[in-house]
PDB file of N, CA and C in Angstrom:
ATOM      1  N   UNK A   1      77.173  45.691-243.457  1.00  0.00           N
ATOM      2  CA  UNK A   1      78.211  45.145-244.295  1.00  0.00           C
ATOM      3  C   UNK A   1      79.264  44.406-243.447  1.00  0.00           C
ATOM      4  N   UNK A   2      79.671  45.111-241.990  1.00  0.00           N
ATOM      5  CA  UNK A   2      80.537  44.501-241.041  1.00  0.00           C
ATOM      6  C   UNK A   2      79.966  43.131-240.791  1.00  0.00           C
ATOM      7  N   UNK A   3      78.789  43.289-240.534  1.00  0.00           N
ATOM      8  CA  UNK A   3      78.224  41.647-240.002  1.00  0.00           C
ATOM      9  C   UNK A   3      78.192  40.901-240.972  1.00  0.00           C
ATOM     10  N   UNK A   4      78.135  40.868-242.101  1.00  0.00           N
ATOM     11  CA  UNK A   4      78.015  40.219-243.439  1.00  0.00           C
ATOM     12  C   UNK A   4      79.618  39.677-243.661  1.00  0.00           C
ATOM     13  N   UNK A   5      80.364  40.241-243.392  1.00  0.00           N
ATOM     14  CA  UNK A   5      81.980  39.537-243.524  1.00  0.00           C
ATOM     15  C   UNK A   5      82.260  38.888-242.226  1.00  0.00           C
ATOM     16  N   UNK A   6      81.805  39.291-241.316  1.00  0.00           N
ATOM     17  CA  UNK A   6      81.937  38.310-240.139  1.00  0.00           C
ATOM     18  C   UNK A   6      81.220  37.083-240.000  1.00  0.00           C
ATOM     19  N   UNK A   7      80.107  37.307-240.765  1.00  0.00           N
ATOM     20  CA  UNK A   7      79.468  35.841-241.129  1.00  0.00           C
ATOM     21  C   UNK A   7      79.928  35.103-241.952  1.00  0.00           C
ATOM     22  N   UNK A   8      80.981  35.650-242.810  1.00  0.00           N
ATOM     23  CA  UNK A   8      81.515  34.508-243.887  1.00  0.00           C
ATOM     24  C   UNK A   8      82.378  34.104-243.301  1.00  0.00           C
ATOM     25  N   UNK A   9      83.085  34.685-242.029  1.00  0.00           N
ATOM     26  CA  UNK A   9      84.375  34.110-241.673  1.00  0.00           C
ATOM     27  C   UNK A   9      84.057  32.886-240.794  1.00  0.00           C
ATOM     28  N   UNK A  10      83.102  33.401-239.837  1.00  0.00           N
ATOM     29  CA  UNK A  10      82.362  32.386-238.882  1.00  0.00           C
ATOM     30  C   UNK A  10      81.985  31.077-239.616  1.00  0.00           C
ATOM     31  N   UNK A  11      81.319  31.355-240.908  1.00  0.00           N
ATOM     32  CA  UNK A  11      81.264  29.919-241.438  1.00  0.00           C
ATOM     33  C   UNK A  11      82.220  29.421-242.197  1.00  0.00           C
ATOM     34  N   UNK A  12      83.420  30.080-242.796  1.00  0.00           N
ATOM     35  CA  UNK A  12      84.248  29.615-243.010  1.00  0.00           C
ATOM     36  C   UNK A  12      85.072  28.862-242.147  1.00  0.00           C
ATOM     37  N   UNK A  13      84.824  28.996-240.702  1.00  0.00           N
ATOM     38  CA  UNK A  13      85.319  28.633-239.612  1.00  0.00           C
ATOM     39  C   UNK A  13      84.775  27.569-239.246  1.00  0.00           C
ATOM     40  N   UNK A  14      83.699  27.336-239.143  1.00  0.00           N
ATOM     41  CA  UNK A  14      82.340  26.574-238.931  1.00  0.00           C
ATOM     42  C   UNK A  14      82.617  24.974-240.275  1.00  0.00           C
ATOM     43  N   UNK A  15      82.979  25.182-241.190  1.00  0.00           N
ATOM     44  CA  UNK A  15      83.184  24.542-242.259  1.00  0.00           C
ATOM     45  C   UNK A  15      84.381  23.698-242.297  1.00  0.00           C
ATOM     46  N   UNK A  16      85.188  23.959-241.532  1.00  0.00           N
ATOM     47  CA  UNK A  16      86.322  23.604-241.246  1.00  0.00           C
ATOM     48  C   UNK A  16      86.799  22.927-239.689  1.00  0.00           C
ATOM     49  N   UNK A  17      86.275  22.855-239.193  1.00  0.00           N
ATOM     50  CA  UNK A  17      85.850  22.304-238.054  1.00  0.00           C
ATOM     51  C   UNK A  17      85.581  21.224-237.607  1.00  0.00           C
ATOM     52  N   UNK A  18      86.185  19.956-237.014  1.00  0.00           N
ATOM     53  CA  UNK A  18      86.012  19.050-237.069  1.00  0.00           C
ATOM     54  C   UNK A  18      84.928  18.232-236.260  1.00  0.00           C
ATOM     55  N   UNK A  19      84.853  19.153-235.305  1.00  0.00           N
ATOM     56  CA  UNK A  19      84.360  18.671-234.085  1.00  0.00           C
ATOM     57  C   UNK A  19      82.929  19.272-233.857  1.00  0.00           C
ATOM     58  N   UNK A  20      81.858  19.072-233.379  1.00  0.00           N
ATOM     59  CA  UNK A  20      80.399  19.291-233.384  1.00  0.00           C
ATOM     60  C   UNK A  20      80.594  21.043-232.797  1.00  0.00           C
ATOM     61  N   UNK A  21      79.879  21.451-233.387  1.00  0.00           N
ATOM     62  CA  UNK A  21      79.755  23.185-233.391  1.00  0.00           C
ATOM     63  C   UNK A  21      78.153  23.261-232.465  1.00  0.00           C
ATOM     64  N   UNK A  22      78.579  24.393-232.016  1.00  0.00           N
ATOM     65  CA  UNK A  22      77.623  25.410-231.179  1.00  0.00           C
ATOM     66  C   UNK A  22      77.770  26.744-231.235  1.00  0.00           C
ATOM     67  N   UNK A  23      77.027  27.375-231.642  1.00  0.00           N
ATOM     68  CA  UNK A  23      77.217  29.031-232.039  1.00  0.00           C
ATOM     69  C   UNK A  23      76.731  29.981-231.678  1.00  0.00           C
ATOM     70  N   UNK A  24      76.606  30.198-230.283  1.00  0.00           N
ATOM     71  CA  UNK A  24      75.342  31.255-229.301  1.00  0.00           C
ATOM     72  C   UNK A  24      75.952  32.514-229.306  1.00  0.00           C
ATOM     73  N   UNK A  25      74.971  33.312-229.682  1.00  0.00           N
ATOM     74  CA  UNK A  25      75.275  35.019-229.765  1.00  0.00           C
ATOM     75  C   UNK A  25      74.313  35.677-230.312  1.00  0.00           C
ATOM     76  N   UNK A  26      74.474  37.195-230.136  1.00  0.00           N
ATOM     77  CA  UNK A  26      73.785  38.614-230.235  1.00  0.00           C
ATOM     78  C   UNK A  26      74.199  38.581-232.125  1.00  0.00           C
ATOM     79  N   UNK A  27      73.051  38.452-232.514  1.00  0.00           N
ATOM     80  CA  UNK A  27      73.726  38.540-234.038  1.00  0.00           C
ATOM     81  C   UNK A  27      73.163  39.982-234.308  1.00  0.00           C
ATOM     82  N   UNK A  28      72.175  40.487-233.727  1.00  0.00           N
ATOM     83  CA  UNK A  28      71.887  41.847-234.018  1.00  0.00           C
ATOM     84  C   UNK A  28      71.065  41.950-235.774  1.00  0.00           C
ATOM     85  N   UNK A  29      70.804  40.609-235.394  1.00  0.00           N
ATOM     86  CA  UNK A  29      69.760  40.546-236.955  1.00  0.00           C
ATOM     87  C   UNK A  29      69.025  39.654-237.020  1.00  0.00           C
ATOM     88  N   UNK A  30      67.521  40.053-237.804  1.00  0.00           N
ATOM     89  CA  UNK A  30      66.742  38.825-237.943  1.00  0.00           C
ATOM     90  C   UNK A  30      66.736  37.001-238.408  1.00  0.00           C
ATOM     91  N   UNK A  31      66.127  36.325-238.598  1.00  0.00           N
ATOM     92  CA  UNK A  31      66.252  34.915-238.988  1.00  0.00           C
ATOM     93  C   UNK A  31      66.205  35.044-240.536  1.00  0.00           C
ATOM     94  N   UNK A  32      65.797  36.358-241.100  1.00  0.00           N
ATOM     95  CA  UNK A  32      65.849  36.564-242.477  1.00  0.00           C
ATOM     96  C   UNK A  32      66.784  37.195-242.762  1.00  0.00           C
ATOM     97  N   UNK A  33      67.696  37.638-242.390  1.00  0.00           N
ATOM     98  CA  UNK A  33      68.867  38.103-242.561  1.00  0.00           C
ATOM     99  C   UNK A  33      70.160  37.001-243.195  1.00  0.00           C
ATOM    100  N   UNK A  34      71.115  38.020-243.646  1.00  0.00           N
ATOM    101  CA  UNK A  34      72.176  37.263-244.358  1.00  0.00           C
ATOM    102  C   UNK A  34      72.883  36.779-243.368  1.00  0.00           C
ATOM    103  N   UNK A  35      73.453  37.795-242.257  1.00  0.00           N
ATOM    104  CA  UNK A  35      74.381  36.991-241.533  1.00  0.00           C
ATOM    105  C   UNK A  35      73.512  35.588-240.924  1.00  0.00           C
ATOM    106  N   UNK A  36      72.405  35.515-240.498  1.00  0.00           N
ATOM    107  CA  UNK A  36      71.629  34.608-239.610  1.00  0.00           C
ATOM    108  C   UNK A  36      71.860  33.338-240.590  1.00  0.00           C
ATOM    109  N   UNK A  37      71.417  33.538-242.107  1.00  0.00           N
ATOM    110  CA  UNK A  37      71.065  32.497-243.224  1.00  0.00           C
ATOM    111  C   UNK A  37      72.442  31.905-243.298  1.00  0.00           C
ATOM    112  N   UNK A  38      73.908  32.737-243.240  1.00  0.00           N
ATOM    113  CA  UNK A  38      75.311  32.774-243.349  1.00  0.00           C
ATOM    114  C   UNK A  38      75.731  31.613-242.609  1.00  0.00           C
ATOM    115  N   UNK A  39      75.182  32.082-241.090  1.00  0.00           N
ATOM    116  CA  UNK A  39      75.976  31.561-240.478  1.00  0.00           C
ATOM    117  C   UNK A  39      75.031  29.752-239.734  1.00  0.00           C
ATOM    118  N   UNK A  40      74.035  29.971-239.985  1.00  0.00           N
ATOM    119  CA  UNK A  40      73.001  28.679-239.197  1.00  0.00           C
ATOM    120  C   UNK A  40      73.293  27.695-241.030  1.00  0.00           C
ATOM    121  N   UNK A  41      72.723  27.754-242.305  1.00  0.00           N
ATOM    122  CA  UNK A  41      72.970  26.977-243.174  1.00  0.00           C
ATOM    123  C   UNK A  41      72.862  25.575-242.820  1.00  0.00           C
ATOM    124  N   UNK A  42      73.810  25.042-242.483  1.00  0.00           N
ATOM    125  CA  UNK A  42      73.477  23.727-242.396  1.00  0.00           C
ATOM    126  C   UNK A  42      73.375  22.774-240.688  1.00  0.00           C
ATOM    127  N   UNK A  43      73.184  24.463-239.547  1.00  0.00           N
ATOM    128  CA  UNK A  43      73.112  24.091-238.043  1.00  0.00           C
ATOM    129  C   UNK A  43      71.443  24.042-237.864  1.00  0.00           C
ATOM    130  N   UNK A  44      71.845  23.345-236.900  1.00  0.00           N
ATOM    131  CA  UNK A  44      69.648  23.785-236.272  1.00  0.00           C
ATOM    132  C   UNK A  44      69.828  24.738-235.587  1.00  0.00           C
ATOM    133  N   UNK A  45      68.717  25.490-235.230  1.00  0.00           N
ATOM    134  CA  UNK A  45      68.233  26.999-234.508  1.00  0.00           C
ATOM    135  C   UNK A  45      67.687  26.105-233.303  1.00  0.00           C
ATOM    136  N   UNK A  46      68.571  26.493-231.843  1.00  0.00           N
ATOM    137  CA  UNK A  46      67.845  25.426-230.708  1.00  0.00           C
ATOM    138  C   UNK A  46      66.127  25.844-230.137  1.00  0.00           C
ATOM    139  N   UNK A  47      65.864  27.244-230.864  1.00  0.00           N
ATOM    140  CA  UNK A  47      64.639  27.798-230.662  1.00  0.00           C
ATOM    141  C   UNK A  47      63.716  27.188-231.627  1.00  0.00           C
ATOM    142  N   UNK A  48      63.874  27.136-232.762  1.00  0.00           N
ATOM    143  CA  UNK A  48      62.878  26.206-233.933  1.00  0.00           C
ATOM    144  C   UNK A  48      63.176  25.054-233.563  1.00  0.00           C
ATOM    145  N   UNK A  49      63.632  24.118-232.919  1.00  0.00           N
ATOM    146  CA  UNK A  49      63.587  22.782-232.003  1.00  0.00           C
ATOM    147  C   UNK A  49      62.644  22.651-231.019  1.00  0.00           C
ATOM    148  N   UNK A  50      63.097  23.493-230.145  1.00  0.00           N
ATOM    149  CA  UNK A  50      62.241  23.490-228.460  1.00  0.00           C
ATOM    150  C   UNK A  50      62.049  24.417-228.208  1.00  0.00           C
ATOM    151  N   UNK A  51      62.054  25.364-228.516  1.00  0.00           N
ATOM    152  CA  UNK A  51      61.529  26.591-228.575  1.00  0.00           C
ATOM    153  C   UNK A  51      59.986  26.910-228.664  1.00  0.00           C
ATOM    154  N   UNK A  52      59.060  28.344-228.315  1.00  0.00           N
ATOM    155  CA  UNK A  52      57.969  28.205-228.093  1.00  0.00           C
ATOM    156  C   UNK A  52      57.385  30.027-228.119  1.00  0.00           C
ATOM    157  N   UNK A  53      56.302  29.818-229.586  1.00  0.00           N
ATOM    158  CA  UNK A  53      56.036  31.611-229.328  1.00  0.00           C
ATOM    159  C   UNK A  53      56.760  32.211-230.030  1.00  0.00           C
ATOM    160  N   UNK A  54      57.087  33.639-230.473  1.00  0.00           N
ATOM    161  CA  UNK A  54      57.719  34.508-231.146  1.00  0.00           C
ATOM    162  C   UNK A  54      59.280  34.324-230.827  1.00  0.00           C
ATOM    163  N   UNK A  55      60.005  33.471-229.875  1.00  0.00           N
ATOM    164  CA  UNK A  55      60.769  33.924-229.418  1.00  0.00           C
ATOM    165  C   UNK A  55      61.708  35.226-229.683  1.00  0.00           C
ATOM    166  N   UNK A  56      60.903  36.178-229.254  1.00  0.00           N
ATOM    167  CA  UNK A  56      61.751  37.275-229.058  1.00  0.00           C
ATOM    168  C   UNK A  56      62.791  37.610-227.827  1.00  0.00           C
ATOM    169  N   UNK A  57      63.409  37.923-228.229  1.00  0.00           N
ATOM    170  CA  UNK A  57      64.503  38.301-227.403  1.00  0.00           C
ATOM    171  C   UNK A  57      65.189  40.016-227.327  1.00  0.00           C
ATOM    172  N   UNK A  58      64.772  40.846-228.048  1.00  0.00           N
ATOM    173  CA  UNK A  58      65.161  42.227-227.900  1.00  0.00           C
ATOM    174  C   UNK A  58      63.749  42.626-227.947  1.00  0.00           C
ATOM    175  N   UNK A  59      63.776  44.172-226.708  1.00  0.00           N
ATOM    176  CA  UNK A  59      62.609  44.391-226.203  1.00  0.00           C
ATOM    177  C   UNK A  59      62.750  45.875-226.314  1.00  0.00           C
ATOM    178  N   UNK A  60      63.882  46.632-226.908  1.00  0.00           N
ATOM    179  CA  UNK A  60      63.852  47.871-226.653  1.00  0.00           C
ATOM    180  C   UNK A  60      63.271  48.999-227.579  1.00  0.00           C
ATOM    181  N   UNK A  61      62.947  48.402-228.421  1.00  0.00           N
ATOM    182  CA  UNK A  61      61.522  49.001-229.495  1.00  0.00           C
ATOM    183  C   UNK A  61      60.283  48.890-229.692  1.00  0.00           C
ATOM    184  N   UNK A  62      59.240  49.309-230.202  1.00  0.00           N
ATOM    185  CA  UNK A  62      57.767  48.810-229.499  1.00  0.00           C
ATOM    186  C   UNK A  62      57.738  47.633-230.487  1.00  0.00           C
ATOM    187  N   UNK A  63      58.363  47.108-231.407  1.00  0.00           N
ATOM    188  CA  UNK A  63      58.635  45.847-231.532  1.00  0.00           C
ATOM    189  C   UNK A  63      59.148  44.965-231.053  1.00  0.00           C
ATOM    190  N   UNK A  64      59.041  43.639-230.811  1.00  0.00           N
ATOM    191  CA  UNK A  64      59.853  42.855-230.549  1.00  0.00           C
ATOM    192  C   UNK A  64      60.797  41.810-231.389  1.00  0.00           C
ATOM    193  N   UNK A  65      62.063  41.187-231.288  1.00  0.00           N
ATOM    194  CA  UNK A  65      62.346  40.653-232.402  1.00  0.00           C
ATOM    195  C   UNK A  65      63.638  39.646-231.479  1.00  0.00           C
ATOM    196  N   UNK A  66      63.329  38.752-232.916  1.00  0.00           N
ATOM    197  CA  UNK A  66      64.521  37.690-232.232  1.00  0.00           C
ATOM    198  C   UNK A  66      65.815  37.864-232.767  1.00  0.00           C
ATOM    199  N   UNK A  67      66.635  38.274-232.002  1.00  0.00           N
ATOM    200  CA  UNK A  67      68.066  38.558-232.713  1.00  0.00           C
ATOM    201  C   UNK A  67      69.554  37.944-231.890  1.00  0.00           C
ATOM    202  N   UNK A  68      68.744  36.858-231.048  1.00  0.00           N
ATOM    203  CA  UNK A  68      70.011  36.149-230.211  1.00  0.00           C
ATOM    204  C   UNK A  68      69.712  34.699-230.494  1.00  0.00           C
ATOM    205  N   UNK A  69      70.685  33.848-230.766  1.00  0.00           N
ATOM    206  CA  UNK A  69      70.649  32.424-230.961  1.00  0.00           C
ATOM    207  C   UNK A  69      71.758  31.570-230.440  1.00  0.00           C
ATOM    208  N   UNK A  70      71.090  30.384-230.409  1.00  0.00           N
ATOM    209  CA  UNK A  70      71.712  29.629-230.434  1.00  0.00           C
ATOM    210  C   UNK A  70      71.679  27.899-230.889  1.00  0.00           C
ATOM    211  N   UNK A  71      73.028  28.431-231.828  1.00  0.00           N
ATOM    212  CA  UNK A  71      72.533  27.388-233.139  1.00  0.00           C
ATOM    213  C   UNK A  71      73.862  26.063-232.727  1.00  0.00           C
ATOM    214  N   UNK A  72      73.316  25.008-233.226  1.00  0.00           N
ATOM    215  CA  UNK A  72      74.038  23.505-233.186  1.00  0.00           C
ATOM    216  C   UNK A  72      74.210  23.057-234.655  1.00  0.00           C
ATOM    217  N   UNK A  73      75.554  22.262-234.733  1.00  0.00           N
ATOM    218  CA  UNK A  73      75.309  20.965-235.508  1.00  0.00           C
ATOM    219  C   UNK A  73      74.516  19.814-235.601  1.00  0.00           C
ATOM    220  N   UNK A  74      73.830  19.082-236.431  1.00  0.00           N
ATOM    221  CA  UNK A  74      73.102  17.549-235.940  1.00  0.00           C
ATOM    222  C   UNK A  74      73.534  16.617-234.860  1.00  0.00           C
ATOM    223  N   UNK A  75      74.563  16.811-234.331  1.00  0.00           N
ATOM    224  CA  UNK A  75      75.180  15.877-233.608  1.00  0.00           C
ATOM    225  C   UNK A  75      74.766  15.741-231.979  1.00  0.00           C
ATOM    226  N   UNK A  76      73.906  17.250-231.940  1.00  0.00           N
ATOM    227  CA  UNK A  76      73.305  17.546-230.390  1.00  0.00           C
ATOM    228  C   UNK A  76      72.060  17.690-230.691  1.00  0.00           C
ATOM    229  N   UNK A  77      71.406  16.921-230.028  1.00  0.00           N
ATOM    230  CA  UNK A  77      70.132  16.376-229.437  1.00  0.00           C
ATOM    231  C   UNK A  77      69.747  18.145-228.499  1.00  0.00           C
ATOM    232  N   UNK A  78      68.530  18.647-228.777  1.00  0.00           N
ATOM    233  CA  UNK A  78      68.423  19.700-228.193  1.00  0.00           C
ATOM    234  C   UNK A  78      67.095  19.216-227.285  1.00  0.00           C
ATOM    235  N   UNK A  79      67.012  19.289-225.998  1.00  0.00           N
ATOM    236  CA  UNK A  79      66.090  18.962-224.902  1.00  0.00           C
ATOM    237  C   UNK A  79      65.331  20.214-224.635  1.00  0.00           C
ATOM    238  N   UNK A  80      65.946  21.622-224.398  1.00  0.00           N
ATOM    239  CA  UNK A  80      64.696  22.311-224.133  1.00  0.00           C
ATOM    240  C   UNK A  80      65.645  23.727-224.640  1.00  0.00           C
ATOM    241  N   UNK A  81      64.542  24.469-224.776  1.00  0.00           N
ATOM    242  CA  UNK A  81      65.266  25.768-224.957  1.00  0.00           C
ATOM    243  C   UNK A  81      63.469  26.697-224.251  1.00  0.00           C
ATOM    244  N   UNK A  82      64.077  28.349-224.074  1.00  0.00           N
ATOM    245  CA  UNK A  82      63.581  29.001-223.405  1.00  0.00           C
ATOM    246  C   UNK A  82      64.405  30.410-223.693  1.00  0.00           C
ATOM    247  N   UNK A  83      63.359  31.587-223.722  1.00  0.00           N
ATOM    248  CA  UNK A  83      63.737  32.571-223.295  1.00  0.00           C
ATOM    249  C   UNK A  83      63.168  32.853-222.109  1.00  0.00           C
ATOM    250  N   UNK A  84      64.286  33.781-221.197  1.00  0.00           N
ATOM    251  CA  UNK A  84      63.731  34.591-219.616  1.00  0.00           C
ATOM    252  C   UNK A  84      63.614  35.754-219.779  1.00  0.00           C
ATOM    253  N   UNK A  85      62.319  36.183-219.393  1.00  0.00           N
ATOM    254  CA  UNK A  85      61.924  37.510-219.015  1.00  0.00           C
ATOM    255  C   UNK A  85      62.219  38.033-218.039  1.00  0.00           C
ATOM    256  N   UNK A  86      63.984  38.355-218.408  1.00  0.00           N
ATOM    257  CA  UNK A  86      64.278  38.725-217.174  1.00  0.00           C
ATOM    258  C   UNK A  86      64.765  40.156-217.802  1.00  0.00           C
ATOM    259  N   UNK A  87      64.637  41.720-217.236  1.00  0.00           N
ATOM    260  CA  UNK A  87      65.573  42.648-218.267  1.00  0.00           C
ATOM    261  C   UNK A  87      66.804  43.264-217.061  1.00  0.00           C
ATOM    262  N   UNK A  88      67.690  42.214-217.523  1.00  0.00           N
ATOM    263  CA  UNK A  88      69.205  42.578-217.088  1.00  0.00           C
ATOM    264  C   UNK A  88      69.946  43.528-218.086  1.00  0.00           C
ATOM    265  N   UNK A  89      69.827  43.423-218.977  1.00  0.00           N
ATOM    266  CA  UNK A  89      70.220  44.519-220.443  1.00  0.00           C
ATOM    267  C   UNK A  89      68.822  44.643-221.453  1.00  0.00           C
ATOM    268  N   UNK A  90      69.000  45.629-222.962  1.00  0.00           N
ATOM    269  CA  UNK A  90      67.847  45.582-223.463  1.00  0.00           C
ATOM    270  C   UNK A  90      67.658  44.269-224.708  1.00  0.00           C
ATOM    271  N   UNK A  91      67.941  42.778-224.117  1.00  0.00           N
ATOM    272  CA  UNK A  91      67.809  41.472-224.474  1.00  0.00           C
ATOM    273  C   UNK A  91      67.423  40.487-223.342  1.00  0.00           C
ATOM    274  N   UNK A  92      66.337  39.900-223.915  1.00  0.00           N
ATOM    275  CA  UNK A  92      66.349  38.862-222.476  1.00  0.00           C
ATOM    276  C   UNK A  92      67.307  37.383-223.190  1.00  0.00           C
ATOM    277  N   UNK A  93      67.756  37.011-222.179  1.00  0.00           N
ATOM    278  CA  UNK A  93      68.776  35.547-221.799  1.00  0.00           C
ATOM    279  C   UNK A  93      67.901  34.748-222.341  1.00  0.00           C
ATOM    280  N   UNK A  94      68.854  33.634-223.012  1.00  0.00           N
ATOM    281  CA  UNK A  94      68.141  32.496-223.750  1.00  0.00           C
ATOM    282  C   UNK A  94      68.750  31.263-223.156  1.00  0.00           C
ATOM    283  N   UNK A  95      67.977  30.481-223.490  1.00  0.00           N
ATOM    284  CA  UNK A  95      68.782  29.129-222.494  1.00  0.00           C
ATOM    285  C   UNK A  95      68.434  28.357-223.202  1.00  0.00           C
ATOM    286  N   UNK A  96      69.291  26.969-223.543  1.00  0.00           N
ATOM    287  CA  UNK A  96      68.953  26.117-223.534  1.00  0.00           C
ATOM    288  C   UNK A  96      69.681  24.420-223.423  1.00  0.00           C
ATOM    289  N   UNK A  97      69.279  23.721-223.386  1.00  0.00           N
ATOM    290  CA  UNK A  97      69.643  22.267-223.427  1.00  0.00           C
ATOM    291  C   UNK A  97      70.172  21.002-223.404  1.00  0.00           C
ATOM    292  N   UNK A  98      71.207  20.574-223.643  1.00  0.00           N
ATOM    293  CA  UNK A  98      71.245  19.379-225.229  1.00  0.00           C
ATOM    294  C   UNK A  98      72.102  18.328-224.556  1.00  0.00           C
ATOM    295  N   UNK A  99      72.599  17.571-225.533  1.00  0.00           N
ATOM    296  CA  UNK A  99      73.415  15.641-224.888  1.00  0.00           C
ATOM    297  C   UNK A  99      73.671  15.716-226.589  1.00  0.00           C
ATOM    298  N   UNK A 100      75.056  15.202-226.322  1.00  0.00           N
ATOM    299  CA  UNK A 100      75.911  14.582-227.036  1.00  0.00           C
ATOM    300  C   UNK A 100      75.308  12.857-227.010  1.00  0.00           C
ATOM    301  N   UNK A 101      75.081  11.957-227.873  1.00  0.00           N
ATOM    302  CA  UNK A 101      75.006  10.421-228.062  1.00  0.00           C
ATOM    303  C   UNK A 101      76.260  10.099-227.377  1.00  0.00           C
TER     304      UNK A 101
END
């Protein structure tokens, strides 16, 4: 319910905003989720761009799942994105990309 009001604020924030948005973080929820649907709406996902594979990113259940993003406005051109298999915490680091026109 906490993440669900923090997603309305974020896009209420997001909505209001004049300037080209970027929104990278631990949302701690799936791509089917409300906050995810909340807060991406009318951004691209830089992983459904250039992205590649399940991208999962949390590894600490015998599932894996993607619950870190990082989302843009149209205005950025996304060049590459990647997750690293690296385990510094129980999420691996996402990276990616982009150019402003």
């Amino acid at each position: 319910m906490k993440r669900s009001e923090q997603a309305d604020l974020l896009r209420a924030h997001i909505e209001q905003c004049p300037y080209p948005v970027l929104v990278c973080g631990d949302f701690n929820d799936t791509p089917y989720s409300y906050p995810y649907q909340t807060i991406k709406r009318d951004l691209k996902d830089s992983f459904i761009e250039k992205g590649e594979g399940f991208g999962s990113t949390y590894f600490s259940l015998p599932l894996k799942f993607r619950i870190d993003y990082i989302l843009h406005s149209s205005e950025f051109k996304t060049y590459s994105f990647r997750t690293k298999e690296v385990k510094l915490s129980d999420h691996y680091p996402i990276q990616s990309w982009f150019s402003l026109p």
